[in-house]
PDB file of N, CA and C in Angstrom:
ATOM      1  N   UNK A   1      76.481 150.352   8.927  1.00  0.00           N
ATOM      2  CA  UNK A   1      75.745 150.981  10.008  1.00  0.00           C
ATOM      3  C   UNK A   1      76.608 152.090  10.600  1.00  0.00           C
ATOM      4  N   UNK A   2      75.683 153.529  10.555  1.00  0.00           N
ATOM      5  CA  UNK A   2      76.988 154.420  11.281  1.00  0.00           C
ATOM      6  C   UNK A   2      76.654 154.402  12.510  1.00  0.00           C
ATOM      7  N   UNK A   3      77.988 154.409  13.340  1.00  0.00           N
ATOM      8  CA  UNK A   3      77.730 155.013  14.753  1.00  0.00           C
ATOM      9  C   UNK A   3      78.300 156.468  15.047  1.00  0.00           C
ATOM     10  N   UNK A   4      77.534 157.127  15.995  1.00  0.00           N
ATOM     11  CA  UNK A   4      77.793 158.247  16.631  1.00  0.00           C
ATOM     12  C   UNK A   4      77.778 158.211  17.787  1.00  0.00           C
ATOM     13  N   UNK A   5      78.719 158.592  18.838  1.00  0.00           N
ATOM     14  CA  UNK A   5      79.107 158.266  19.863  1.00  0.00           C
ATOM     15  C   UNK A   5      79.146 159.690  20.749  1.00  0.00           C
ATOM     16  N   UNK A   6      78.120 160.266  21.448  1.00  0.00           N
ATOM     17  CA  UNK A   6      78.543 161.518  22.189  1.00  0.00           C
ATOM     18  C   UNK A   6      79.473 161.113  23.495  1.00  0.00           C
ATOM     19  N   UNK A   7      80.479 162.291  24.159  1.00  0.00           N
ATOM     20  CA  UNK A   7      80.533 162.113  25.472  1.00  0.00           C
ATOM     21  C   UNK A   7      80.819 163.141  26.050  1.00  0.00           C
ATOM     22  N   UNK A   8      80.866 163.655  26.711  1.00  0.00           N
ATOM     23  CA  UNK A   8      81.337 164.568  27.969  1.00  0.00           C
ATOM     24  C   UNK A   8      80.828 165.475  28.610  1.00  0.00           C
ATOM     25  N   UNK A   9      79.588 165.061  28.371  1.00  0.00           N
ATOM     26  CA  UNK A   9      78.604 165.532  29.154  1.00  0.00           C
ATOM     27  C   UNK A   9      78.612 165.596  30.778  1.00  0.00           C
ATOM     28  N   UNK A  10      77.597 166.569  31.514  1.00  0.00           N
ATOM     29  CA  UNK A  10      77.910 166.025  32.909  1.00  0.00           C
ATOM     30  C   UNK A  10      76.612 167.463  33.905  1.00  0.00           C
ATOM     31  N   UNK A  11      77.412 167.343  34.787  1.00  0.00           N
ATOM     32  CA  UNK A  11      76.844 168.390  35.699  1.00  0.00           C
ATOM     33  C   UNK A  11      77.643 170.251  35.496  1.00  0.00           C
ATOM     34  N   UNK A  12      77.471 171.159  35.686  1.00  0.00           N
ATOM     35  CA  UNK A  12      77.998 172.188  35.842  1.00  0.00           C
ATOM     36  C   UNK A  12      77.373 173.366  36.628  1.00  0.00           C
ATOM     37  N   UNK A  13      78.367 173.931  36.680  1.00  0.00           N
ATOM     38  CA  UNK A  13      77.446 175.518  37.508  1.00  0.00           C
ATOM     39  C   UNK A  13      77.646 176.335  36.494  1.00  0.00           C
ATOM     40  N   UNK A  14      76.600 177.115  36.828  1.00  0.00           N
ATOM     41  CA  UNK A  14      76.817 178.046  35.509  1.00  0.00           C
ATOM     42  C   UNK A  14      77.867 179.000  35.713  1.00  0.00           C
ATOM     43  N   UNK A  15      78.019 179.547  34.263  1.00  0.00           N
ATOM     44  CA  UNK A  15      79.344 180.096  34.060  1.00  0.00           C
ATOM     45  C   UNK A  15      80.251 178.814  33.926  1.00  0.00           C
ATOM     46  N   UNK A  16      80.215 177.785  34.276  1.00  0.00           N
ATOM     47  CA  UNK A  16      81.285 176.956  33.682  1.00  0.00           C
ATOM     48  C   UNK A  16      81.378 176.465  32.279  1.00  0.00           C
ATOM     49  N   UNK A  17      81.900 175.813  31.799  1.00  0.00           N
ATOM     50  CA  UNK A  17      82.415 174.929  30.357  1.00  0.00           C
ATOM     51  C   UNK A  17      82.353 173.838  30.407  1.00  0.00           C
ATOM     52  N   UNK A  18      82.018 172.961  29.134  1.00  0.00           N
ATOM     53  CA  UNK A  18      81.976 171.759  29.201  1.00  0.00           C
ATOM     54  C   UNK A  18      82.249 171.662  27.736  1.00  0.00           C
ATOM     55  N   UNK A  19      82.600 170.585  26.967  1.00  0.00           N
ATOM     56  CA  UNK A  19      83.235 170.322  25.728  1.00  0.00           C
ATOM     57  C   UNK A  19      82.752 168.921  25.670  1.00  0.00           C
ATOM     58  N   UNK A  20      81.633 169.187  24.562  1.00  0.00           N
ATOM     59  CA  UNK A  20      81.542 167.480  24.382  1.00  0.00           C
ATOM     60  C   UNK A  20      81.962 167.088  22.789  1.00  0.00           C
ATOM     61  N   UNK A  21      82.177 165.931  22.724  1.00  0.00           N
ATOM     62  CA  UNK A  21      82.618 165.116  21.877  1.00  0.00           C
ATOM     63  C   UNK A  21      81.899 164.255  20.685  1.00  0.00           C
ATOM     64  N   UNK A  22      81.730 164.176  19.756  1.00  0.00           N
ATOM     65  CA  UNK A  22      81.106 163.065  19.180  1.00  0.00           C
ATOM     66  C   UNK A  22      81.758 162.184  17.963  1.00  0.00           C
ATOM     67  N   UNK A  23      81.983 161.053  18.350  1.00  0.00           N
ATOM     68  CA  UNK A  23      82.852 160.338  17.342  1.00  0.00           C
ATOM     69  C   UNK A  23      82.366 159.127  16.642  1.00  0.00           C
ATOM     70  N   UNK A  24      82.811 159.760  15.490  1.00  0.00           N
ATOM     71  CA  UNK A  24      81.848 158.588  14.188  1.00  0.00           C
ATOM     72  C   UNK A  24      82.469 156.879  13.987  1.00  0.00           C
ATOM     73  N   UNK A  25      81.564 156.517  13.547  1.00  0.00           N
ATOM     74  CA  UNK A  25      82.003 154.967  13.260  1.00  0.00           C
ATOM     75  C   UNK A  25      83.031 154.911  11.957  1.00  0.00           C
ATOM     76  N   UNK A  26      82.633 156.150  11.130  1.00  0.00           N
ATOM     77  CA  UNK A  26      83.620 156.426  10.121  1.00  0.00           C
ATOM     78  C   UNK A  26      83.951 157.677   9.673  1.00  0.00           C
ATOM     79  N   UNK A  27      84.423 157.642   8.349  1.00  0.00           N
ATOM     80  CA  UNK A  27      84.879 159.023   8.367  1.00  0.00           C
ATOM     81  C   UNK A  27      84.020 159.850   8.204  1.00  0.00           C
ATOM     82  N   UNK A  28      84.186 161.240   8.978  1.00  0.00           N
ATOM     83  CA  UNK A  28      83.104 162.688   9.097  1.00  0.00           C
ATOM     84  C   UNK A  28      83.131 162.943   7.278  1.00  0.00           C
ATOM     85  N   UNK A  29      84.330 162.807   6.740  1.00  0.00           N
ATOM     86  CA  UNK A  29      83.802 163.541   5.366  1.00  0.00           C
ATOM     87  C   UNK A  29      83.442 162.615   4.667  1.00  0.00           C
ATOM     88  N   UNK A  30      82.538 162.103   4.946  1.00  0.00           N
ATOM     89  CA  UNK A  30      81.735 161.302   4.182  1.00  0.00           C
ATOM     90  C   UNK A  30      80.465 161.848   4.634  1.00  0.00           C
ATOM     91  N   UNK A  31      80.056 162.713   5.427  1.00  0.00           N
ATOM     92  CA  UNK A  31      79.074 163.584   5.686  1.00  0.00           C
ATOM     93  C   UNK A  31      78.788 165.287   4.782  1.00  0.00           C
ATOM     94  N   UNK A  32      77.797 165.287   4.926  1.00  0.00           N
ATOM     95  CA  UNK A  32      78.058 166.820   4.113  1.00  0.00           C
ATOM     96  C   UNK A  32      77.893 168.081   5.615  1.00  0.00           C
ATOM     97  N   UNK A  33      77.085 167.599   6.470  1.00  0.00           N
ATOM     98  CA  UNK A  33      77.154 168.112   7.503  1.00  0.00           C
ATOM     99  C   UNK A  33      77.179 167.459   9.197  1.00  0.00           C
ATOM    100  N   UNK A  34      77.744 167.500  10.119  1.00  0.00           N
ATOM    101  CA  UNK A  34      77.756 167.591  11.319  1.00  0.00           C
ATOM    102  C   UNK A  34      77.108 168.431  12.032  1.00  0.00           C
ATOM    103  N   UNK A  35      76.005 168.078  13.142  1.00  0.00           N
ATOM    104  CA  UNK A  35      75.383 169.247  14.086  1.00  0.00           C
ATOM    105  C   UNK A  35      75.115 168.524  15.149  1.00  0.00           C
ATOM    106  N   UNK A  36      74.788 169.618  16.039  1.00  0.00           N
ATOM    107  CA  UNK A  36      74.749 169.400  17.441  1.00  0.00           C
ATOM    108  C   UNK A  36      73.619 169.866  17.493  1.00  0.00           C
ATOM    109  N   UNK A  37      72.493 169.022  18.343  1.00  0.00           N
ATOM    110  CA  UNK A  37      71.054 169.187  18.540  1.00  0.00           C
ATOM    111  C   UNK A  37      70.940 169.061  20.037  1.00  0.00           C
ATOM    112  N   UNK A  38      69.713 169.736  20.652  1.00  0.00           N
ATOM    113  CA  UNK A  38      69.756 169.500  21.886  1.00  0.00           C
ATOM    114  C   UNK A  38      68.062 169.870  22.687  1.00  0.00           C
ATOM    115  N   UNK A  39      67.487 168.431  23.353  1.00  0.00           N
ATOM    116  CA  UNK A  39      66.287 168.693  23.438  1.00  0.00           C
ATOM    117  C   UNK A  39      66.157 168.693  25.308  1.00  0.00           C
ATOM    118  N   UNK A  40      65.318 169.845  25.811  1.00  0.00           N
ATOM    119  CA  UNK A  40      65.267 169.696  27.119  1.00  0.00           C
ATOM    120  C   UNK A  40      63.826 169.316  27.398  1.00  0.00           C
ATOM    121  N   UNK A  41      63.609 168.749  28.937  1.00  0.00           N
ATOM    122  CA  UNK A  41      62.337 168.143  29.189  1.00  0.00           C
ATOM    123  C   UNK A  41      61.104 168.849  28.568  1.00  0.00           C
ATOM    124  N   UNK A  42      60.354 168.281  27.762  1.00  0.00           N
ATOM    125  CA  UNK A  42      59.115 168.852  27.522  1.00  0.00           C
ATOM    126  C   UNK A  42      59.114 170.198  26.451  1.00  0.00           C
ATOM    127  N   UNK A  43      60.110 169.691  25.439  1.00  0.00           N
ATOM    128  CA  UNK A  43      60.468 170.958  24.217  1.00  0.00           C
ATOM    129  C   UNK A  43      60.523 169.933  23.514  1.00  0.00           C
ATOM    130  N   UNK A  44      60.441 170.832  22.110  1.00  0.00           N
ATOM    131  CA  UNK A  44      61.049 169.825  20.889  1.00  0.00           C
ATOM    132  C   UNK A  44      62.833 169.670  20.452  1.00  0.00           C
ATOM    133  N   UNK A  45      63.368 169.120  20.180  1.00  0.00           N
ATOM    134  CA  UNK A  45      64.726 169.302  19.616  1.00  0.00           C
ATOM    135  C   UNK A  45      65.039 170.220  19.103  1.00  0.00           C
ATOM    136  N   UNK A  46      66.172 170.674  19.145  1.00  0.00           N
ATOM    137  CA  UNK A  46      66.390 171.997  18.426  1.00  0.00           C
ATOM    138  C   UNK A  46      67.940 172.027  17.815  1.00  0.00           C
ATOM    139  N   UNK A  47      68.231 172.676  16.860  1.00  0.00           N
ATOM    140  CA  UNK A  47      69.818 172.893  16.488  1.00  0.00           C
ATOM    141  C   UNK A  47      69.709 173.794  17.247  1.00  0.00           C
ATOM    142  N   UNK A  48      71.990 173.430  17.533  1.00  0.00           N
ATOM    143  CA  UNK A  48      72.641 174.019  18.615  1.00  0.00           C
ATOM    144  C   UNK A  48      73.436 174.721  17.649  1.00  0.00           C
ATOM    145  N   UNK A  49      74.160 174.113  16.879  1.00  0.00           N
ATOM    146  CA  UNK A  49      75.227 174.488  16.147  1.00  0.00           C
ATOM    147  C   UNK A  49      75.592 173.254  14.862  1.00  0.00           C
ATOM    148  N   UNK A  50      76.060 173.544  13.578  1.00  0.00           N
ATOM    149  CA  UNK A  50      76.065 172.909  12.930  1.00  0.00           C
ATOM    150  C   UNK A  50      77.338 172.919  12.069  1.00  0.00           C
ATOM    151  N   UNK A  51      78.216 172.489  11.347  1.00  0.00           N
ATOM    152  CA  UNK A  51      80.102 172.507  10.711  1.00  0.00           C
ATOM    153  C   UNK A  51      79.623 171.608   9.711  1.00  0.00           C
ATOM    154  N   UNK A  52      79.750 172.462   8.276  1.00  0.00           N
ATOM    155  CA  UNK A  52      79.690 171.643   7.003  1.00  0.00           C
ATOM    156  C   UNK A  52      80.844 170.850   6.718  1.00  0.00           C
ATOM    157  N   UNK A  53      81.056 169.865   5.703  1.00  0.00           N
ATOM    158  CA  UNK A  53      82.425 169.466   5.394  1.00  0.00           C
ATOM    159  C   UNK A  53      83.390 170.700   4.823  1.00  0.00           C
ATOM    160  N   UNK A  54      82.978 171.572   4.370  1.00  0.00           N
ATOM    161  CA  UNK A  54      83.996 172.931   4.099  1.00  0.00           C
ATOM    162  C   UNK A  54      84.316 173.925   5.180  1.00  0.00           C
ATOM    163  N   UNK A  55      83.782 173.612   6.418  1.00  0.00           N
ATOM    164  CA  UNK A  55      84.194 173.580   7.351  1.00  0.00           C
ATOM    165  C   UNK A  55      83.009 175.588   8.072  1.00  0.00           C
ATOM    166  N   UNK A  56      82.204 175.306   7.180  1.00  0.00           N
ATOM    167  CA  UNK A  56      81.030 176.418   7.618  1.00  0.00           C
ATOM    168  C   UNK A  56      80.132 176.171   8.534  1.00  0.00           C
ATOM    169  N   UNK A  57      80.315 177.246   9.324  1.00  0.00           N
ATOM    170  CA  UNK A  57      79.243 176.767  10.828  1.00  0.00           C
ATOM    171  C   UNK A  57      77.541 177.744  10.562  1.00  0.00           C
ATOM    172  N   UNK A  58      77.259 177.196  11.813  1.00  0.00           N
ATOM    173  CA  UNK A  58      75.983 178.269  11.930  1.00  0.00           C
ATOM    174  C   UNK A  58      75.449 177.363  13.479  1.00  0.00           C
ATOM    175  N   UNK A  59      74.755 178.754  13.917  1.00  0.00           N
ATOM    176  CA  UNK A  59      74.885 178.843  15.546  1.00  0.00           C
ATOM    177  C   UNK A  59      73.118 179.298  15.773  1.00  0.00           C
ATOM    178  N   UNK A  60      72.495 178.605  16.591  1.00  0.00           N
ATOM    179  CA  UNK A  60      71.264 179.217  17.009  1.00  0.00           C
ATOM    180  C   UNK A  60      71.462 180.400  17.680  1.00  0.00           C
ATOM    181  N   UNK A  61      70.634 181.313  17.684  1.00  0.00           N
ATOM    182  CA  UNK A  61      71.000 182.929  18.395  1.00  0.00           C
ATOM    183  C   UNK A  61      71.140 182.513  19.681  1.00  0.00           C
ATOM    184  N   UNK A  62      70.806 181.307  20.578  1.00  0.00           N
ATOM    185  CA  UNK A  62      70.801 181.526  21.741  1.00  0.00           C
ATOM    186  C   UNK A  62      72.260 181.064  22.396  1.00  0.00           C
ATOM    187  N   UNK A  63      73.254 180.927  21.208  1.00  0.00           N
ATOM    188  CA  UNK A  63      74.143 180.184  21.817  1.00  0.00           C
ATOM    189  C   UNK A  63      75.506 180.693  21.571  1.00  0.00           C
ATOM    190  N   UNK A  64      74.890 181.802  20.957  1.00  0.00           N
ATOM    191  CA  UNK A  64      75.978 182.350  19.783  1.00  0.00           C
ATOM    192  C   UNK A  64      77.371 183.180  20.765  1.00  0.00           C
ATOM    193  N   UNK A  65      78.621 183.314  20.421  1.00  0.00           N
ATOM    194  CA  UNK A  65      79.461 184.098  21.091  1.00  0.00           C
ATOM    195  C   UNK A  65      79.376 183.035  22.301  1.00  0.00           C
ATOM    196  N   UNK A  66      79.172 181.803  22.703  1.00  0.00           N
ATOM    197  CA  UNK A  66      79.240 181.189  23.927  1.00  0.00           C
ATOM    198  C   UNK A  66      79.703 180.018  23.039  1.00  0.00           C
ATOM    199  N   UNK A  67      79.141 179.098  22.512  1.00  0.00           N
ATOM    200  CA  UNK A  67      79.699 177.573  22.221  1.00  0.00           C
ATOM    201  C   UNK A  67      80.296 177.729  20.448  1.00  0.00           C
ATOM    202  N   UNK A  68      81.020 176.771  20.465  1.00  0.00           N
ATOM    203  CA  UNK A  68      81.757 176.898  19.071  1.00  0.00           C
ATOM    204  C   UNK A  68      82.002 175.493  18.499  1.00  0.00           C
ATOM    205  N   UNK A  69      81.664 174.876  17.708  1.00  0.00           N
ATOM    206  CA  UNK A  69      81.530 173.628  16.986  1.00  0.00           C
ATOM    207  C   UNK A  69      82.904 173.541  16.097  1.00  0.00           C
ATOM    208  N   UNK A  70      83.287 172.163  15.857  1.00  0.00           N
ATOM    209  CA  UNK A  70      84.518 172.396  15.383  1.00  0.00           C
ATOM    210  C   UNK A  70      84.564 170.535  15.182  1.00  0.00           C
ATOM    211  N   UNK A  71      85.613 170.640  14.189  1.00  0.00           N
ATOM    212  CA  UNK A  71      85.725 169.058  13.975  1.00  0.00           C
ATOM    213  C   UNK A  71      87.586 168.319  13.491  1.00  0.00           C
ATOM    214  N   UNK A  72      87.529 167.677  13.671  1.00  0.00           N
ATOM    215  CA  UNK A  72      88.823 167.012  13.892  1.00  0.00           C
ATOM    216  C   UNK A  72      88.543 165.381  12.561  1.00  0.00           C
ATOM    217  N   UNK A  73      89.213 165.950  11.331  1.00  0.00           N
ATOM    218  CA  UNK A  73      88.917 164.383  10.597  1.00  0.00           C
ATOM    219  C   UNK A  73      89.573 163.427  10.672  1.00  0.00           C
ATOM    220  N   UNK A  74      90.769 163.959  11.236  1.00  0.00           N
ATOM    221  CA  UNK A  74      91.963 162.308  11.116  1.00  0.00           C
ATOM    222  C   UNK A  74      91.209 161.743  12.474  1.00  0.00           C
ATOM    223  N   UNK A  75      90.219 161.843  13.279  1.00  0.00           N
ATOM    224  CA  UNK A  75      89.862 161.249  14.457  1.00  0.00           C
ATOM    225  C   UNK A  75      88.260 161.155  14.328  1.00  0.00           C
ATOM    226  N   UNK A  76      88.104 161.230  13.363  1.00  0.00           N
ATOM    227  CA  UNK A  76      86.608 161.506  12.558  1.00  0.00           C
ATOM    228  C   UNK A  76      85.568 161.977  13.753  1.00  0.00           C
ATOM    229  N   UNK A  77      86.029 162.836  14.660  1.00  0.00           N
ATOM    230  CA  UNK A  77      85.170 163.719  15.561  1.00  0.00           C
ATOM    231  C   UNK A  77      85.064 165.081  15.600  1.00  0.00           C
ATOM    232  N   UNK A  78      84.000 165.125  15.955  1.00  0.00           N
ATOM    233  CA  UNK A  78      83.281 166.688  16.178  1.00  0.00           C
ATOM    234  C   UNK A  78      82.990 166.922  17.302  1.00  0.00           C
ATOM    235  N   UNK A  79      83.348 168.844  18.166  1.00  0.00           N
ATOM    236  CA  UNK A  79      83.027 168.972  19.394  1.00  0.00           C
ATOM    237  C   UNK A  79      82.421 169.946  19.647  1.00  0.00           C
ATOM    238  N   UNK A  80      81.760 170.090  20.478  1.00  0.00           N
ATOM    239  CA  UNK A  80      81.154 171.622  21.016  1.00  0.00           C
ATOM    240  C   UNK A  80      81.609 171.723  22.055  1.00  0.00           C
ATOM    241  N   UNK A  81      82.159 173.025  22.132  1.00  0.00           N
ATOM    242  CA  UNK A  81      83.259 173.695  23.471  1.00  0.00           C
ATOM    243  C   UNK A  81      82.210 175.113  23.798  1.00  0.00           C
ATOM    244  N   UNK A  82      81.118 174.432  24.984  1.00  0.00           N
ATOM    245  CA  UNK A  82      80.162 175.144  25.576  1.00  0.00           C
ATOM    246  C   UNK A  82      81.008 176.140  26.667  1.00  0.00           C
ATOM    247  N   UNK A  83      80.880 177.361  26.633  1.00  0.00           N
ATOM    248  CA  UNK A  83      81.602 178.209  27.559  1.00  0.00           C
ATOM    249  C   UNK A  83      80.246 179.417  28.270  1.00  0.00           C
ATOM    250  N   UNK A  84      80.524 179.681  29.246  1.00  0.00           N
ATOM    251  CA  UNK A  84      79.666 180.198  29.901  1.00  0.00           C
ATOM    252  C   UNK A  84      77.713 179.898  29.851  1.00  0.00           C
ATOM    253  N   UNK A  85      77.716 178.508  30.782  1.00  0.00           N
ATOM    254  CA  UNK A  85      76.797 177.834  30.376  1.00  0.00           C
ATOM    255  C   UNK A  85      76.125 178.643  31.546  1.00  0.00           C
ATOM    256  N   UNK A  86      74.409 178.660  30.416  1.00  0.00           N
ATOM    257  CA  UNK A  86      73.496 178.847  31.617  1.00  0.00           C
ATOM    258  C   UNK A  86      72.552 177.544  32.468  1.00  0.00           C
ATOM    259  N   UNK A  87      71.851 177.791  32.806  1.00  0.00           N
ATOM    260  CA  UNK A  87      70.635 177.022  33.088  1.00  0.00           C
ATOM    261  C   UNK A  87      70.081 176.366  32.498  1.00  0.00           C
ATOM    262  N   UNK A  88      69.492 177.552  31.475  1.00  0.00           N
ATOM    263  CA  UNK A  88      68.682 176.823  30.293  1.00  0.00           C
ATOM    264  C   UNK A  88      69.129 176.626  29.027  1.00  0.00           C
ATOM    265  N   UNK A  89      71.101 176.445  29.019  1.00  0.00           N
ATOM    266  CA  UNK A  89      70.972 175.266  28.258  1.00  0.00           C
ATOM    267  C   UNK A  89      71.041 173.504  28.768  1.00  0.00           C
ATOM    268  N   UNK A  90      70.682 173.871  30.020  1.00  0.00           N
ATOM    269  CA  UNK A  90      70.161 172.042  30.437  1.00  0.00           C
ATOM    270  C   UNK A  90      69.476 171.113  29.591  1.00  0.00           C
ATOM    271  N   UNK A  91      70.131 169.582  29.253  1.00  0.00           N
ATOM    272  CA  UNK A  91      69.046 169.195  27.863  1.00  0.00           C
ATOM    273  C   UNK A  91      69.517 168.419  27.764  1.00  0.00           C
ATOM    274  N   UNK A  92      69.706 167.208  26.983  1.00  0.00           N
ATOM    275  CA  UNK A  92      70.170 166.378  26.537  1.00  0.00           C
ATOM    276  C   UNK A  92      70.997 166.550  24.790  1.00  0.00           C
ATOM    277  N   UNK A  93      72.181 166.251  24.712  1.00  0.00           N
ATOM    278  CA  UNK A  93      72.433 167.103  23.465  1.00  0.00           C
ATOM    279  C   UNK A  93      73.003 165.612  22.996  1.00  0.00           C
ATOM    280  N   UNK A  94      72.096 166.177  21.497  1.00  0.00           N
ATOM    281  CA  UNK A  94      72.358 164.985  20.639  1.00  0.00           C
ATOM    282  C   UNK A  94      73.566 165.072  19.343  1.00  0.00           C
ATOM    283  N   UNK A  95      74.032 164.270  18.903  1.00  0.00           N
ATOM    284  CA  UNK A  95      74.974 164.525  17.740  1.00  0.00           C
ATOM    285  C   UNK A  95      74.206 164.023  16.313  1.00  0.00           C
ATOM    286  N   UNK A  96      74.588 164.814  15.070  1.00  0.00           N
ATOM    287  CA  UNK A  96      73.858 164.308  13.750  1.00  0.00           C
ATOM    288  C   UNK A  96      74.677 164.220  12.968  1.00  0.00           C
ATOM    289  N   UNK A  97      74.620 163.171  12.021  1.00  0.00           N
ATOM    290  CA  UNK A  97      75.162 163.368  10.623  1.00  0.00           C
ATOM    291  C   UNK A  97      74.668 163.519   9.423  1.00  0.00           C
ATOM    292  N   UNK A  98      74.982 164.165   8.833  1.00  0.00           N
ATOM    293  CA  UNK A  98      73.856 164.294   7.269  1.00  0.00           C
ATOM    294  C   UNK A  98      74.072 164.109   6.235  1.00  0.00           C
ATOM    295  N   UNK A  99      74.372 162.792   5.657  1.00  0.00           N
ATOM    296  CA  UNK A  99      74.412 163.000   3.985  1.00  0.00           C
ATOM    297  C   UNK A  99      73.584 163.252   2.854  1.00  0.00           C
ATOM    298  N   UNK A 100      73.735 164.605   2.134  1.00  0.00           N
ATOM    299  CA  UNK A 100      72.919 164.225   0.907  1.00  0.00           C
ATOM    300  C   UNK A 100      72.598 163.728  -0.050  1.00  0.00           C
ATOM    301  N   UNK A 101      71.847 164.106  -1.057  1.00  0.00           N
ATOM    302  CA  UNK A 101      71.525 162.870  -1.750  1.00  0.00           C
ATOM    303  C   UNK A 101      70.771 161.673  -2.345  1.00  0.00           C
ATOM    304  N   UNK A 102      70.785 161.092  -3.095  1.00  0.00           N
ATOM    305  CA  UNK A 102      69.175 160.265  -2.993  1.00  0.00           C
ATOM    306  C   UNK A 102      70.047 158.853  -2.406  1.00  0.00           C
ATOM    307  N   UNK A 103      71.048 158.716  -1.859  1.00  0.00           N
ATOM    308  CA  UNK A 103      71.839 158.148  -1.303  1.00  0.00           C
ATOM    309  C   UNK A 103      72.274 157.964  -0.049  1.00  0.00           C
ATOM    310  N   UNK A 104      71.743 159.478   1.065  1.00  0.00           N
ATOM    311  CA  UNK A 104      71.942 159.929   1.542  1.00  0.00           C
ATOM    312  C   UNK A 104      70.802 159.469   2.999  1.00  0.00           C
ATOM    313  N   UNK A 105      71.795 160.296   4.263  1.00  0.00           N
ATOM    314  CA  UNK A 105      70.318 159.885   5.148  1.00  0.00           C
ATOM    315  C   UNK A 105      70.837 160.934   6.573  1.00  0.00           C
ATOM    316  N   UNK A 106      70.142 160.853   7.034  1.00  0.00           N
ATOM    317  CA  UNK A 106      70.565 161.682   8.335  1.00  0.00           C
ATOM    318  C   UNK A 106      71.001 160.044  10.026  1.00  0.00           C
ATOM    319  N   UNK A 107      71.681 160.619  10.300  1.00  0.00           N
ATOM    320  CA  UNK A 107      72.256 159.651  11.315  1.00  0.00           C
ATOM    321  C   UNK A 107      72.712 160.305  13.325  1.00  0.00           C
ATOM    322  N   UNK A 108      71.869 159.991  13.993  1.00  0.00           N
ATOM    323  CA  UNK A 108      72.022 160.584  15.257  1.00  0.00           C
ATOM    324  C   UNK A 108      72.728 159.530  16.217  1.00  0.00           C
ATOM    325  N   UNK A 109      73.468 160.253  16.951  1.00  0.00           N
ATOM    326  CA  UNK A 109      73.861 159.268  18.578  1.00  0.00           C
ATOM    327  C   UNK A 109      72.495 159.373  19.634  1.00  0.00           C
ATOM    328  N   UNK A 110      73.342 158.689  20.914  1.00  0.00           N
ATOM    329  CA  UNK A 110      72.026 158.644  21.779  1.00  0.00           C
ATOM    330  C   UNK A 110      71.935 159.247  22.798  1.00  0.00           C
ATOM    331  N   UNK A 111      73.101 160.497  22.564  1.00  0.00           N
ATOM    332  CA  UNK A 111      72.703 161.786  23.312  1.00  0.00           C
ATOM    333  C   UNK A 111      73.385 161.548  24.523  1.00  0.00           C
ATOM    334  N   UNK A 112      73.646 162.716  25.272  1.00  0.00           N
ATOM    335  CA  UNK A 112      74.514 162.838  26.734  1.00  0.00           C
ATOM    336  C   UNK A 112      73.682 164.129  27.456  1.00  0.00           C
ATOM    337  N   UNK A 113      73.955 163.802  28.699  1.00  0.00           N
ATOM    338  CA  UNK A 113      73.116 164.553  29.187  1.00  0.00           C
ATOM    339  C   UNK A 113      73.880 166.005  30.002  1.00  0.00           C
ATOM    340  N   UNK A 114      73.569 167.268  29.854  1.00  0.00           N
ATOM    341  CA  UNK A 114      74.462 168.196  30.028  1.00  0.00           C
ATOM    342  C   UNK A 114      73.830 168.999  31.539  1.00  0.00           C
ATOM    343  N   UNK A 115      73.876 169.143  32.330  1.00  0.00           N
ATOM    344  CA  UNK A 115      72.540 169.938  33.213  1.00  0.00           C
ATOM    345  C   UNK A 115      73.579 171.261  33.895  1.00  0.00           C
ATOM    346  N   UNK A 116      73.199 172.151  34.050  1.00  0.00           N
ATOM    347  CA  UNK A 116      73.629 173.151  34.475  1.00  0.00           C
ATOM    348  C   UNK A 116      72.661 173.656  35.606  1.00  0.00           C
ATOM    349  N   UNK A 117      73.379 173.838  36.875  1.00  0.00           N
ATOM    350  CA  UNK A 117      73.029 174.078  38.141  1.00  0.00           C
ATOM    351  C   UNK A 117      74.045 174.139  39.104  1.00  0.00           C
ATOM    352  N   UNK A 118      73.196 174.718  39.894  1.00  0.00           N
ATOM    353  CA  UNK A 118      74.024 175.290  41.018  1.00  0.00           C
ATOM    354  C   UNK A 118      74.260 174.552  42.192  1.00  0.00           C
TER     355      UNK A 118
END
């Protein structure tokens, strides 16, 4: 059973930073990808940012030049280091894992909650 564990979520004003965390039950490279998803009241989920095991990202336009995804394997975690947050990225942000494969499966945590306000 994998676990995914987000944390560091919280309150902010905008223009601030926040860096959250997500740490696996095992090892990340046993994933082919890591992403950061994030759904706010009354939207659908959406990718935030995503870090292959070769270590290739990709960024939704709305986030781009502001948050940066990044991963750490000897601690089998992955983080997003949100910098100059607005408003509307208020949401609940979820963590994923993805293996491919006919072996394979996708695997989420149970999300932290990020809100940006003043």
């Amino acid at each position: 059973q994998v676990q995914l564990v987000e944390s560091g979520g919280g309150l902010v004003q905008p223009g601030g930073s926040l860096r959250l965390s997500c740490a696996a039950s095992l090892s990340i490279l046993s994933f082919n990808t890591m992403g950061w998803y994030r759904q706010a009241p009354g939207k659908q989920r959406e990718l935030v940012a995503s870090i292959t095991v070769g270590d290739s990202t990709n960024y939704a336009d709305s986030v781009k030049g502001r948050f940066a995804i990044s991963r750490e394997n000897a601690k089998n975690t992955v983080y997003l280091q949100m910098n100059s947050l607005k408003p509307e990225d208020t949401a609940v942000y979820y963590c994923k894992a993805t293996k491919w494969g006919p072996y394979g499966g996708a695997y989420w945590g149970q999300g932290t909650q990020v809100t940006v306000s003043v």
